[in-house]
Protein backbone atom coordinates (compact mmCIF):
# COMPACT_ATOMS: atom_id res chain seq x y z
CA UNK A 1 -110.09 -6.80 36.13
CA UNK A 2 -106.86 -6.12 35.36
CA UNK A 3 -107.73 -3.98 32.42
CA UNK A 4 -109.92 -2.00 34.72
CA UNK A 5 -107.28 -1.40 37.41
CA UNK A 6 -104.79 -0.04 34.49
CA UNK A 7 -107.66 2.44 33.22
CA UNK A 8 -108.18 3.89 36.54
CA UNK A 9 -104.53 4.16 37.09
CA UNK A 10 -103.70 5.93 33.54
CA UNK A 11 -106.91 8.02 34.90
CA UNK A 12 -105.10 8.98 38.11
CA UNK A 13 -101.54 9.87 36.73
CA UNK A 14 -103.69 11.81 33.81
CA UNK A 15 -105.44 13.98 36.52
CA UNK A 16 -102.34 14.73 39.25
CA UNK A 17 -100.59 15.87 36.06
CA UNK A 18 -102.96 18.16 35.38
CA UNK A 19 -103.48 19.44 38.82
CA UNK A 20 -99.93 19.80 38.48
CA UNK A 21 -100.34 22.27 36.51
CA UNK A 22 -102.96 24.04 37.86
CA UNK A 23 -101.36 23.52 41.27
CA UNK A 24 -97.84 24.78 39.88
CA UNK A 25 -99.70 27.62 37.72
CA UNK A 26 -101.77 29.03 40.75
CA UNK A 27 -98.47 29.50 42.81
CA UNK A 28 -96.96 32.25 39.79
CA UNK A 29 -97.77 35.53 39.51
CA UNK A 30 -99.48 35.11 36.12
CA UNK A 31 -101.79 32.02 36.56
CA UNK A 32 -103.60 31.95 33.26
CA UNK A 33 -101.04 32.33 30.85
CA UNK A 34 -99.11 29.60 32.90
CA UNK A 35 -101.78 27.36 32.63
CA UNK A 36 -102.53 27.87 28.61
CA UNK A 37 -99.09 27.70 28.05
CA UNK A 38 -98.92 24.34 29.59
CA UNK A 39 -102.12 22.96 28.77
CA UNK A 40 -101.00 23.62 24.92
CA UNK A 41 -97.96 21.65 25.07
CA UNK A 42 -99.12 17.96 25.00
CA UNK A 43 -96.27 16.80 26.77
CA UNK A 44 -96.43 18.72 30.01
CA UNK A 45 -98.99 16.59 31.24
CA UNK A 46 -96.21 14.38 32.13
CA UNK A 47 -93.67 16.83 33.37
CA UNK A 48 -92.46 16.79 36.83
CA UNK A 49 -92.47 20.73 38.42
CA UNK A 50 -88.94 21.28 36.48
CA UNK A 51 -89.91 19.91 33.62
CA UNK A 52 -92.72 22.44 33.69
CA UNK A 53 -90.30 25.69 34.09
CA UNK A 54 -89.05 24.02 31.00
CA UNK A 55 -91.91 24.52 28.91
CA UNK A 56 -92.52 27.76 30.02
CA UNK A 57 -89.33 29.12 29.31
CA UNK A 58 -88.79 27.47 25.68
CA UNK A 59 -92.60 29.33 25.07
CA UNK A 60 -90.53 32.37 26.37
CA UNK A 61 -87.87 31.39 24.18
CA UNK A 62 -90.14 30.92 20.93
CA UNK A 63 -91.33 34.47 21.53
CA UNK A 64 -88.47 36.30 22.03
CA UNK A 65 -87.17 34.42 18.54
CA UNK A 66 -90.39 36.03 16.92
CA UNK A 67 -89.37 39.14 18.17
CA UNK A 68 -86.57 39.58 17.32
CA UNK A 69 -87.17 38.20 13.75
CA UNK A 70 -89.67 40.76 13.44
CA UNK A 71 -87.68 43.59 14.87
CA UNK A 72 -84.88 42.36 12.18
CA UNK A 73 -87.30 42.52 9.35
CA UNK A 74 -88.45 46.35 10.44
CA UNK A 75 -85.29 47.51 10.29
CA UNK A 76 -84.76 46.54 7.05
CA UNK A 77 -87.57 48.03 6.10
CA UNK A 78 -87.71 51.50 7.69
CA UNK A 79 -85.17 54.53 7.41
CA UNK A 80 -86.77 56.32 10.08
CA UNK A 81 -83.56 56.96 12.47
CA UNK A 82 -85.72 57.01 15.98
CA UNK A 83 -87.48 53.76 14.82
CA UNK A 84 -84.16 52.26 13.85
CA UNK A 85 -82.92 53.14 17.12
CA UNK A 86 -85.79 51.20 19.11
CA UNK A 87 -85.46 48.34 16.79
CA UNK A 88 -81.47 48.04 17.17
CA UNK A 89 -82.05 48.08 21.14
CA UNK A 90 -84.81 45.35 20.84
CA UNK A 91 -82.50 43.41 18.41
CA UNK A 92 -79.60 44.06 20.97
CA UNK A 93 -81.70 42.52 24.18
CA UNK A 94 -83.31 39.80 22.24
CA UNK A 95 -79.88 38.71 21.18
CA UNK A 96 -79.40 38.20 24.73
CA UNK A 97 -82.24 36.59 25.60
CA UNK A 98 -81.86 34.12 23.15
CA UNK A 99 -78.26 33.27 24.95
CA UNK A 100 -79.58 34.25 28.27
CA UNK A 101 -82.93 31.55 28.16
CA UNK A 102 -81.11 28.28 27.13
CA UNK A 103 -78.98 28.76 30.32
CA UNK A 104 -81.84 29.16 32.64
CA UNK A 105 -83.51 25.78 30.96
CA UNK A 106 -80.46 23.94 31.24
CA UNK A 107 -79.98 25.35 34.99
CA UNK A 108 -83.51 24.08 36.08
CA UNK A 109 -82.93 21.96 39.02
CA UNK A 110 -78.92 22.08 38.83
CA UNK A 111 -78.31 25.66 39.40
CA UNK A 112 -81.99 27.50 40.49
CA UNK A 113 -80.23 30.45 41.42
CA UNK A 114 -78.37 30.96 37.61
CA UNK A 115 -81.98 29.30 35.89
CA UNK A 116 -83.61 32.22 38.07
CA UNK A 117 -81.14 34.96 37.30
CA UNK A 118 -81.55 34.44 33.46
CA UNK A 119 -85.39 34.21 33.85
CA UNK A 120 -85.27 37.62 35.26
CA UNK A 121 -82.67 39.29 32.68
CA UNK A 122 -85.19 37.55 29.93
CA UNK A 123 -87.58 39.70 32.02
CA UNK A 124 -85.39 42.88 31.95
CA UNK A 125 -84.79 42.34 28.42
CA UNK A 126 -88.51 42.55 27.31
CA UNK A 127 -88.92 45.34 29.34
CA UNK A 128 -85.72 47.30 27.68
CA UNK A 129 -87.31 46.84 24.14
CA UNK A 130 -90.83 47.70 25.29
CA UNK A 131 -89.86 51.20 26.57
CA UNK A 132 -87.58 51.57 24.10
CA UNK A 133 -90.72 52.72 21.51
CA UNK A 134 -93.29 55.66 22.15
CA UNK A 135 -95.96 52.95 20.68
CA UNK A 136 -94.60 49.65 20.20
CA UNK A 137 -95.06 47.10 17.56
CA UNK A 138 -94.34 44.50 20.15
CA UNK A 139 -96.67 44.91 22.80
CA UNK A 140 -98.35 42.41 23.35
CA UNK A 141 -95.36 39.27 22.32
CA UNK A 142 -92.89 41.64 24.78
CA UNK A 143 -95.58 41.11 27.69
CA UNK A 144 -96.29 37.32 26.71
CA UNK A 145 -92.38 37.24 27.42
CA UNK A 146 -92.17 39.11 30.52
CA UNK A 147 -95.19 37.63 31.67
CA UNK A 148 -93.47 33.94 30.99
CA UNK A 149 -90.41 35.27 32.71
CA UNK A 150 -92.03 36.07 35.64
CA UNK A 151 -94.09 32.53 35.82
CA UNK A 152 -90.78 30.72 35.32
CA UNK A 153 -88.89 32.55 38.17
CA UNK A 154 -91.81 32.18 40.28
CA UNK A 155 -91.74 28.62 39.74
CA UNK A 156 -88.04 28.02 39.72
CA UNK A 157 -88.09 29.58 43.30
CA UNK A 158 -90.41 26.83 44.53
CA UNK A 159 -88.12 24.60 43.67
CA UNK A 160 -85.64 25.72 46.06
């Protein structure tokens, strides 16, 4: 009996995490990368709300390190001077979203207002490098980050 009881609780706490998630996710501007960002992370099934913004901003994180690796390896590469020019200005913002995103993580549910504020410069920061190329070799990992940026202020200002 008591083995049963245990199963259904595990059970229970298994599902509200996950509607968590979905319930969390559905509130952001960008549902479905919200959700497959969390639902790939093993360890946001048992993450409060906060500990959710978490997760999606160290995904943001991870891809704004990839970028800017790649944008560092380019420039080595290339002696084209407008190229150059777009890659130093994406190396420039991704510098500061790399400072800019541990902030906002550690601000989560101390400082909302600061964790939001960085969220949003992460945002501005993607942007920057994305119109900073006629055709840009980091479409699609510049709107994964803005997209994240978004879902993490969205969810940082339901926390209040």
């Amino acid at each position: 009996m008591l083995l049963l009881f245990l199963s259904v609780l595990l059970t229970l706490i298994y599902c509200s995490h996950g509607d968590l998630i979905a319930d969390t996710c559905r509130k952001t501007q960008y549902p479905l990368i919200c959700i497959s960002t969390l639902r790939s992370n093993p360890h946001s099934r048992s993450a409060d709300v906060k500990g959710l913004v978490r997760f999606i901003l160290k995904a943001a994180l991870g891809k704004a390190n990839t970028i800017l690796n790649l944008a560092n390896d380019l420039l080595k590469k290339t002696k084209d001077p407008i190229l150059r020019q777009s890659l130093d200005t994406c190396i420039s913002v991704y510098q500061d979203a790399l400072d800019e995103i541990p902030i906002a993580i550690e601000n989560v549910g101390k400082n909302n207002v600061e964790a939001s504020d960085n969220a949003s410069a992460t945002f501005v920061d993607a942007d920057t490098c994305e119109e900073s190329f006629s055709n840009s070799p980091f479409a699609a990992d510049n709107k994964a980050v803005k997209q994240l940026a978004v879902v993490a202020e969205d969810i940082i200002g339901s926390l209040g």
